[in-house]
PDB file of N, CA and C in Angstrom:
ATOM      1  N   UNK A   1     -61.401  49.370   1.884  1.00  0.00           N
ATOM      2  CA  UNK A   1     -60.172  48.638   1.620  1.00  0.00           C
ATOM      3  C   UNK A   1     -60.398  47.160   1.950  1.00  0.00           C
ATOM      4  N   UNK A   2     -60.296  46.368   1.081  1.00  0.00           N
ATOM      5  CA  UNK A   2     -60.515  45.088   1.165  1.00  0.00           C
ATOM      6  C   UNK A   2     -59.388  44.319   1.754  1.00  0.00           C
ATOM      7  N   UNK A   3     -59.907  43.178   3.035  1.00  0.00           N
ATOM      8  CA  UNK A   3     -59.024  42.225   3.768  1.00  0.00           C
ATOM      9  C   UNK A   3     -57.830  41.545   2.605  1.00  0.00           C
ATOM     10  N   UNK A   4     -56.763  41.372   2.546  1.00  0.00           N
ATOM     11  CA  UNK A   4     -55.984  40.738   1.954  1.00  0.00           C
ATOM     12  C   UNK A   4     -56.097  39.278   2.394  1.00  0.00           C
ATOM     13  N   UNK A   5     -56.123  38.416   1.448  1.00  0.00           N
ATOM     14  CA  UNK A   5     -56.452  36.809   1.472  1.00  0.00           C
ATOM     15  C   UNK A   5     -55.708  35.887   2.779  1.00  0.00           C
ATOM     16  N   UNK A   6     -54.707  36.300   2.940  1.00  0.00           N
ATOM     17  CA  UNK A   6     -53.353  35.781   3.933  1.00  0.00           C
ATOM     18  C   UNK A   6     -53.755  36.395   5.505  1.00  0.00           C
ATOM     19  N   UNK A   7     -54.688  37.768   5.496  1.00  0.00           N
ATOM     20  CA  UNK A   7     -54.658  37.974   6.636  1.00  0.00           C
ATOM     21  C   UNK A   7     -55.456  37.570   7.904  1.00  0.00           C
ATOM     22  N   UNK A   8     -55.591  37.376   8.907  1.00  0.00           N
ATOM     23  CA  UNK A   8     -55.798  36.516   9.504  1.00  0.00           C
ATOM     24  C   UNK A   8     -57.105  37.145  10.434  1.00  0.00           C
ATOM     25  N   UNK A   9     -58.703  36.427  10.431  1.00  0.00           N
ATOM     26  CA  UNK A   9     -59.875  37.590  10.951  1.00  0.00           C
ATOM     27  C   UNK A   9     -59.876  37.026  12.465  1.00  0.00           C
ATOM     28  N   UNK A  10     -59.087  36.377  12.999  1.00  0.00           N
ATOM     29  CA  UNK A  10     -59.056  35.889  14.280  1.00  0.00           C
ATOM     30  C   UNK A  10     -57.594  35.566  15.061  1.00  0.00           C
ATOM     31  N   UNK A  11     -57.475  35.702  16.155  1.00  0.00           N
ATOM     32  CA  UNK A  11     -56.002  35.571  16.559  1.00  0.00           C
ATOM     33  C   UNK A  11     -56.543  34.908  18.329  1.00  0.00           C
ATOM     34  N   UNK A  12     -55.283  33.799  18.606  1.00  0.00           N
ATOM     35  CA  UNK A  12     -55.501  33.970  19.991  1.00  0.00           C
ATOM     36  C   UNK A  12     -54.169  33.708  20.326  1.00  0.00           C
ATOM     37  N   UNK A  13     -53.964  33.893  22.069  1.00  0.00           N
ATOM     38  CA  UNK A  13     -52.424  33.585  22.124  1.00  0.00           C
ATOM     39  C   UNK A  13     -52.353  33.656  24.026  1.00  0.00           C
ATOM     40  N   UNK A  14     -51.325  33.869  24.247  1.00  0.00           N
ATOM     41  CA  UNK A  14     -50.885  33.909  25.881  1.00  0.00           C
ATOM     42  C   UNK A  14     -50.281  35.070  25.891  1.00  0.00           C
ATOM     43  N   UNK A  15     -50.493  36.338  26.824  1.00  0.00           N
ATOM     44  CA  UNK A  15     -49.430  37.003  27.176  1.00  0.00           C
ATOM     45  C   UNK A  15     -49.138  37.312  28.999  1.00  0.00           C
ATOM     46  N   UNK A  16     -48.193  37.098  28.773  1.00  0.00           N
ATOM     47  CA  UNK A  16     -47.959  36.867  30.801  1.00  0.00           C
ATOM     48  C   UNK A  16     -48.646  36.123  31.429  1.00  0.00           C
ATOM     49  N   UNK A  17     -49.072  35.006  31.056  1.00  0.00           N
ATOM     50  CA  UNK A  17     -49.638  33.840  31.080  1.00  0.00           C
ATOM     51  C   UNK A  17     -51.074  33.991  31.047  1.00  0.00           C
ATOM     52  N   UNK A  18     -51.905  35.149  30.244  1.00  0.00           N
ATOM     53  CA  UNK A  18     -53.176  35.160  30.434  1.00  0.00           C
ATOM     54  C   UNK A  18     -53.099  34.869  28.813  1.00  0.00           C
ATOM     55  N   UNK A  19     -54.384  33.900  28.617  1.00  0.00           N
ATOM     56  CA  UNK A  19     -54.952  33.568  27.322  1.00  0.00           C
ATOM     57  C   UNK A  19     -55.736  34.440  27.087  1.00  0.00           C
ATOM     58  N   UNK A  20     -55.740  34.802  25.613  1.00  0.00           N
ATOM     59  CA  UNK A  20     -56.798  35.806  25.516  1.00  0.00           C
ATOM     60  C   UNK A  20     -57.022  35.609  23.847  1.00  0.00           C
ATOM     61  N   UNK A  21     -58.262  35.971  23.327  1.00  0.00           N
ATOM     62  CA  UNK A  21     -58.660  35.468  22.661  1.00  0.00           C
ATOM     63  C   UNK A  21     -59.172  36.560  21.787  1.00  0.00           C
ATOM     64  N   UNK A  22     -58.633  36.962  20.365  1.00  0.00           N
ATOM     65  CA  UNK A  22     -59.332  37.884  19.324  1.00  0.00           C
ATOM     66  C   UNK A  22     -60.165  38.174  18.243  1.00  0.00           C
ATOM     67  N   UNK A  23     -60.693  38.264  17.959  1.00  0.00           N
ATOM     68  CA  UNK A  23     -61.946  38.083  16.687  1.00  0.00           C
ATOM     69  C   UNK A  23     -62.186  39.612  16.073  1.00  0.00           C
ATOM     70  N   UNK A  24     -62.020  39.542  14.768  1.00  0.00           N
ATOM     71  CA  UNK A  24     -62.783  40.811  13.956  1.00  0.00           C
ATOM     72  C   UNK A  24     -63.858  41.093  13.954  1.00  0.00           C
ATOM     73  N   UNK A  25     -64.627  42.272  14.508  1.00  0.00           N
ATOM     74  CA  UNK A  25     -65.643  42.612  14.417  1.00  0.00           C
ATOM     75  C   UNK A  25     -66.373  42.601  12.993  1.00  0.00           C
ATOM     76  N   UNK A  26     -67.757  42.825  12.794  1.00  0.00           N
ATOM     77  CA  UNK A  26     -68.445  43.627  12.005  1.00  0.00           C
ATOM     78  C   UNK A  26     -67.847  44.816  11.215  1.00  0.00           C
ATOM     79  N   UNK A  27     -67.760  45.921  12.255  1.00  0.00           N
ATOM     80  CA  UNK A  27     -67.066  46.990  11.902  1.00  0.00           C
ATOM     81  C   UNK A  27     -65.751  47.324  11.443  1.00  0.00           C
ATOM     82  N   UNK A  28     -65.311  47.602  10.504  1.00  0.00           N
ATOM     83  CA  UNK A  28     -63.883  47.509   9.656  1.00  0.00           C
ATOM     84  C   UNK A  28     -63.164  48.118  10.862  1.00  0.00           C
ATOM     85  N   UNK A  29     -61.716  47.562  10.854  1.00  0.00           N
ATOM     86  CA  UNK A  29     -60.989  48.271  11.545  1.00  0.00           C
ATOM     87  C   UNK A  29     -61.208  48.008  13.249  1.00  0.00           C
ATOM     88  N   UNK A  30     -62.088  47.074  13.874  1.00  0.00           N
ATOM     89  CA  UNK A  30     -62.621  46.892  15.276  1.00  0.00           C
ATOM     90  C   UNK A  30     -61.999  45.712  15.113  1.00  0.00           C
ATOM     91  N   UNK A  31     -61.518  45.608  16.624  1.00  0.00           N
ATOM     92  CA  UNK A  31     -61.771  43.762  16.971  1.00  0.00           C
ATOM     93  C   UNK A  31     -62.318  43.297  18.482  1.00  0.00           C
ATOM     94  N   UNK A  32     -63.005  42.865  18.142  1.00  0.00           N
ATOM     95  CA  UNK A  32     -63.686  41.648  19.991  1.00  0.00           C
ATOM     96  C   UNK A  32     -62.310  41.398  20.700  1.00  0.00           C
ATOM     97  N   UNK A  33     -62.325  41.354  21.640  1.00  0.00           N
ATOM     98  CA  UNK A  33     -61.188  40.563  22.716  1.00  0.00           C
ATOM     99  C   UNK A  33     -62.035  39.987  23.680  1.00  0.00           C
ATOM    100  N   UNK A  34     -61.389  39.119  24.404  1.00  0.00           N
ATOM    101  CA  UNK A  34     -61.742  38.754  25.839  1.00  0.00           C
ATOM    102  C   UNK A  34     -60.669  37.619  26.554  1.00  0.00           C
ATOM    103  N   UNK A  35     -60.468  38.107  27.604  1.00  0.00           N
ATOM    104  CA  UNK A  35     -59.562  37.375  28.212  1.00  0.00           C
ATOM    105  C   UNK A  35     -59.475  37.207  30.122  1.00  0.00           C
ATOM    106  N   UNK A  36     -59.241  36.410  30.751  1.00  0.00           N
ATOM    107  CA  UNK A  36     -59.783  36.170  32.423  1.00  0.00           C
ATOM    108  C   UNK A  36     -58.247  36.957  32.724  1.00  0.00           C
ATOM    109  N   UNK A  37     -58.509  36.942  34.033  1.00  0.00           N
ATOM    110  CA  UNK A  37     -57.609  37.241  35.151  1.00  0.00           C
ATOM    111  C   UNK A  37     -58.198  37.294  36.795  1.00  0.00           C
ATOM    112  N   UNK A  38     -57.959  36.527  37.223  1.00  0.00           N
ATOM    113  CA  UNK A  38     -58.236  35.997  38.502  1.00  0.00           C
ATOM    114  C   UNK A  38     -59.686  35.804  38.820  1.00  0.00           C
ATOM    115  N   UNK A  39     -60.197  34.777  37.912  1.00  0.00           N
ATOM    116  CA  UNK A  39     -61.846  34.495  37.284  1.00  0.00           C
ATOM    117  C   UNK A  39     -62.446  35.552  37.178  1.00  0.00           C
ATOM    118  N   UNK A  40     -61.593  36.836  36.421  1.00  0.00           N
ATOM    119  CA  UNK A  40     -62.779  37.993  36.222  1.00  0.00           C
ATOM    120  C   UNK A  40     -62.655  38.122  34.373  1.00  0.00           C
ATOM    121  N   UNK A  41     -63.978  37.939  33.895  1.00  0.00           N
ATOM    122  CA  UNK A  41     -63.525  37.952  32.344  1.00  0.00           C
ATOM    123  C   UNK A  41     -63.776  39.273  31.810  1.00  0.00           C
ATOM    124  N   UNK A  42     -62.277  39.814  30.833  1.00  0.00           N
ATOM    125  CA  UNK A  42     -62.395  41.206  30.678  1.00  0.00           C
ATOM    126  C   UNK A  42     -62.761  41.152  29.026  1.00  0.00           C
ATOM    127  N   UNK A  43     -63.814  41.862  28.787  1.00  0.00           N
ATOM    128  CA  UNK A  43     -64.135  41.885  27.174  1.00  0.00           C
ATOM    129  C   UNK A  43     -64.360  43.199  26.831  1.00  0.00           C
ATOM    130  N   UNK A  44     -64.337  43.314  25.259  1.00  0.00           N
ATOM    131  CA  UNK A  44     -64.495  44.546  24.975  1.00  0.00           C
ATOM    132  C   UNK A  44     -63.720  44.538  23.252  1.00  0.00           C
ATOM    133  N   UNK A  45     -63.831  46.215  23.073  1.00  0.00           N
ATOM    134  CA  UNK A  45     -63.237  46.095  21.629  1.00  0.00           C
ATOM    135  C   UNK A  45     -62.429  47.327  21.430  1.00  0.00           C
ATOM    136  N   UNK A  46     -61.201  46.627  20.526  1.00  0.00           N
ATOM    137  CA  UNK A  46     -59.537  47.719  20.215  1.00  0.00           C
ATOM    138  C   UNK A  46     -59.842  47.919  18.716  1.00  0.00           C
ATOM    139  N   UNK A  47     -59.583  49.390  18.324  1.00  0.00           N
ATOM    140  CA  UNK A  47     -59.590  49.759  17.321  1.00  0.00           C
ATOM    141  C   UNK A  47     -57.889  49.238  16.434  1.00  0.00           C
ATOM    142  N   UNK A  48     -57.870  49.148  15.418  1.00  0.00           N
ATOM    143  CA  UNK A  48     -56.647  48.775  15.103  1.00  0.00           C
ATOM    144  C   UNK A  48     -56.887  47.725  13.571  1.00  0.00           C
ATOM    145  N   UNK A  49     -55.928  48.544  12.147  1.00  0.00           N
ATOM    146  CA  UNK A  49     -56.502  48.141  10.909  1.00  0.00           C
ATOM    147  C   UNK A  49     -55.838  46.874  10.699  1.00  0.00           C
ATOM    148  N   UNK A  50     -54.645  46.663  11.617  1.00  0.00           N
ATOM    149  CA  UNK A  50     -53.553  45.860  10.887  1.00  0.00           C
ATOM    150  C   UNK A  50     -53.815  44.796  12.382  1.00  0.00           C
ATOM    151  N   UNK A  51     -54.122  43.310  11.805  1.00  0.00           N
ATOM    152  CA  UNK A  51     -54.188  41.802  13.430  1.00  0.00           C
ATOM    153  C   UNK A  51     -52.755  42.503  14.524  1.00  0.00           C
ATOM    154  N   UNK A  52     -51.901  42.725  13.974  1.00  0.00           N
ATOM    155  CA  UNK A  52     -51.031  42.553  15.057  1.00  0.00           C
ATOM    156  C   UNK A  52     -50.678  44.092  15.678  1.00  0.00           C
ATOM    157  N   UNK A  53     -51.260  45.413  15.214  1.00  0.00           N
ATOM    158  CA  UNK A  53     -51.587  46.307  16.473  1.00  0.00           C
ATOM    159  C   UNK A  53     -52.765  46.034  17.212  1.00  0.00           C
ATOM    160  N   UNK A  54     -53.889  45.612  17.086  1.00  0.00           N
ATOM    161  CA  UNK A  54     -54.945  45.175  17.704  1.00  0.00           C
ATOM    162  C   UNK A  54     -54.234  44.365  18.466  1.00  0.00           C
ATOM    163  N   UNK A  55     -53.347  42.727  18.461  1.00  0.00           N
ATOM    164  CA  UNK A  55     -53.092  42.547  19.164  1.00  0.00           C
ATOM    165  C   UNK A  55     -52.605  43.315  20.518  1.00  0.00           C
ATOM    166  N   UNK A  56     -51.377  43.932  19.759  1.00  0.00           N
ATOM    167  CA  UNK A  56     -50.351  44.459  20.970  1.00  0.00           C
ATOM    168  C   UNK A  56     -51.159  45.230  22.009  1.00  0.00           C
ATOM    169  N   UNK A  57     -52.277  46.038  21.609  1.00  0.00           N
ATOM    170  CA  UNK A  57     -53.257  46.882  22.544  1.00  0.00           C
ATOM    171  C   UNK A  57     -54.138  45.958  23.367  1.00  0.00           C
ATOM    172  N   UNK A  58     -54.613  45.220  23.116  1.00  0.00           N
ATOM    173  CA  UNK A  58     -55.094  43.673  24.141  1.00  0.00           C
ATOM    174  C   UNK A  58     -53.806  43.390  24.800  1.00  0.00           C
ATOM    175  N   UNK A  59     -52.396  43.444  24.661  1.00  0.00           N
ATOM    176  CA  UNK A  59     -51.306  43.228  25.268  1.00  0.00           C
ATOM    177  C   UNK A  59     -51.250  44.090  26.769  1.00  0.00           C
ATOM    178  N   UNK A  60     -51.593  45.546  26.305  1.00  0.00           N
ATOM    179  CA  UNK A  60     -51.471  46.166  26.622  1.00  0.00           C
ATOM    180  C   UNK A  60     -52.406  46.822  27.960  1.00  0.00           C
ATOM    181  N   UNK A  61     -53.747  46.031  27.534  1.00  0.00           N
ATOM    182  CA  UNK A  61     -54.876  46.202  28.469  1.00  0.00           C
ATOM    183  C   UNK A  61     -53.862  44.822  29.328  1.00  0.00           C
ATOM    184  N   UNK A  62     -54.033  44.037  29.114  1.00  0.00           N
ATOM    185  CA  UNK A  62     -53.797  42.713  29.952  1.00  0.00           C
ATOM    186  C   UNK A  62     -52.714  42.970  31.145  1.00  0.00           C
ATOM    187  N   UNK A  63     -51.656  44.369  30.878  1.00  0.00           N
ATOM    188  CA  UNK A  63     -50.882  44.707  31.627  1.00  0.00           C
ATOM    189  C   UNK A  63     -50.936  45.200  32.022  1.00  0.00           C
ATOM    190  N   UNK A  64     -52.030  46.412  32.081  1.00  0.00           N
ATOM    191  CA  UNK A  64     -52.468  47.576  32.577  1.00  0.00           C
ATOM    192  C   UNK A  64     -53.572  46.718  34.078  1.00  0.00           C
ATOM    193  N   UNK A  65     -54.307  45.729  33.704  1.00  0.00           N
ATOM    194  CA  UNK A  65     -55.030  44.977  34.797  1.00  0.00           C
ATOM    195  C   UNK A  65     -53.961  44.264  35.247  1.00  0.00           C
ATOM    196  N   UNK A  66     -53.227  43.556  35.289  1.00  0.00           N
ATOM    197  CA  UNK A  66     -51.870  43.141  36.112  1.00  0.00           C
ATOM    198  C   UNK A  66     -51.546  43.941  36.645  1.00  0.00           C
ATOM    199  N   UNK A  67     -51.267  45.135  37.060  1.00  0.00           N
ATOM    200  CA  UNK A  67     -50.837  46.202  37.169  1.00  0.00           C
ATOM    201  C   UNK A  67     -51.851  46.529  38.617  1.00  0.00           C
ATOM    202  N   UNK A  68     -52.688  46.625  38.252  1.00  0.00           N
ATOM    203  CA  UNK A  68     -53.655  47.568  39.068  1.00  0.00           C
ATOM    204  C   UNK A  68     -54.523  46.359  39.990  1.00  0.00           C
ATOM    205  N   UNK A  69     -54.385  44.910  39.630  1.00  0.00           N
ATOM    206  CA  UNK A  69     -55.497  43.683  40.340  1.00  0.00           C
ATOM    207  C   UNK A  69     -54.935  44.009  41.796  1.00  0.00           C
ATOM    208  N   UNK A  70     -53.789  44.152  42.096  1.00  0.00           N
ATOM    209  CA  UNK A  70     -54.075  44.095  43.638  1.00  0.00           C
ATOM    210  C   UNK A  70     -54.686  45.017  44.093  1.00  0.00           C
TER     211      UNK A  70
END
């Protein structure tokens, strides 16, 4: 299934004041993340076909380590 022209192969943004930063993988359907929290940088990769569930699951890690840093 081919990328539609409008859609977007990179995203970055703030959530709960952590910047974090997204990129499309290689692999269809993957995306890169990486983002700090208390100078520890967390990277890795969210499955997800459509930019903005990939986002929300990087949302979702970012709260799950808020959660658990102390």
């Amino acid at each position: 299934m081919p990328r539609h022209p409008g859609e977007p192969d990179q995203h970055a943004g703030t959530h709960r004041g952590v910047h974090f930063s997204l990129k499309q993988n290689a692999a269809k359907g993957y995306w890169r993340y990486a983002y700090t929290i208390d100078d520890k940088v967390r990277s890795g990769r969210v499955q997800g076909r459509l930019p903005l569930l990939a986002i929300r699951r990087v949302q979702m890690r970012i709260d799950r380590d808020m959660r658990n840093r102390d």
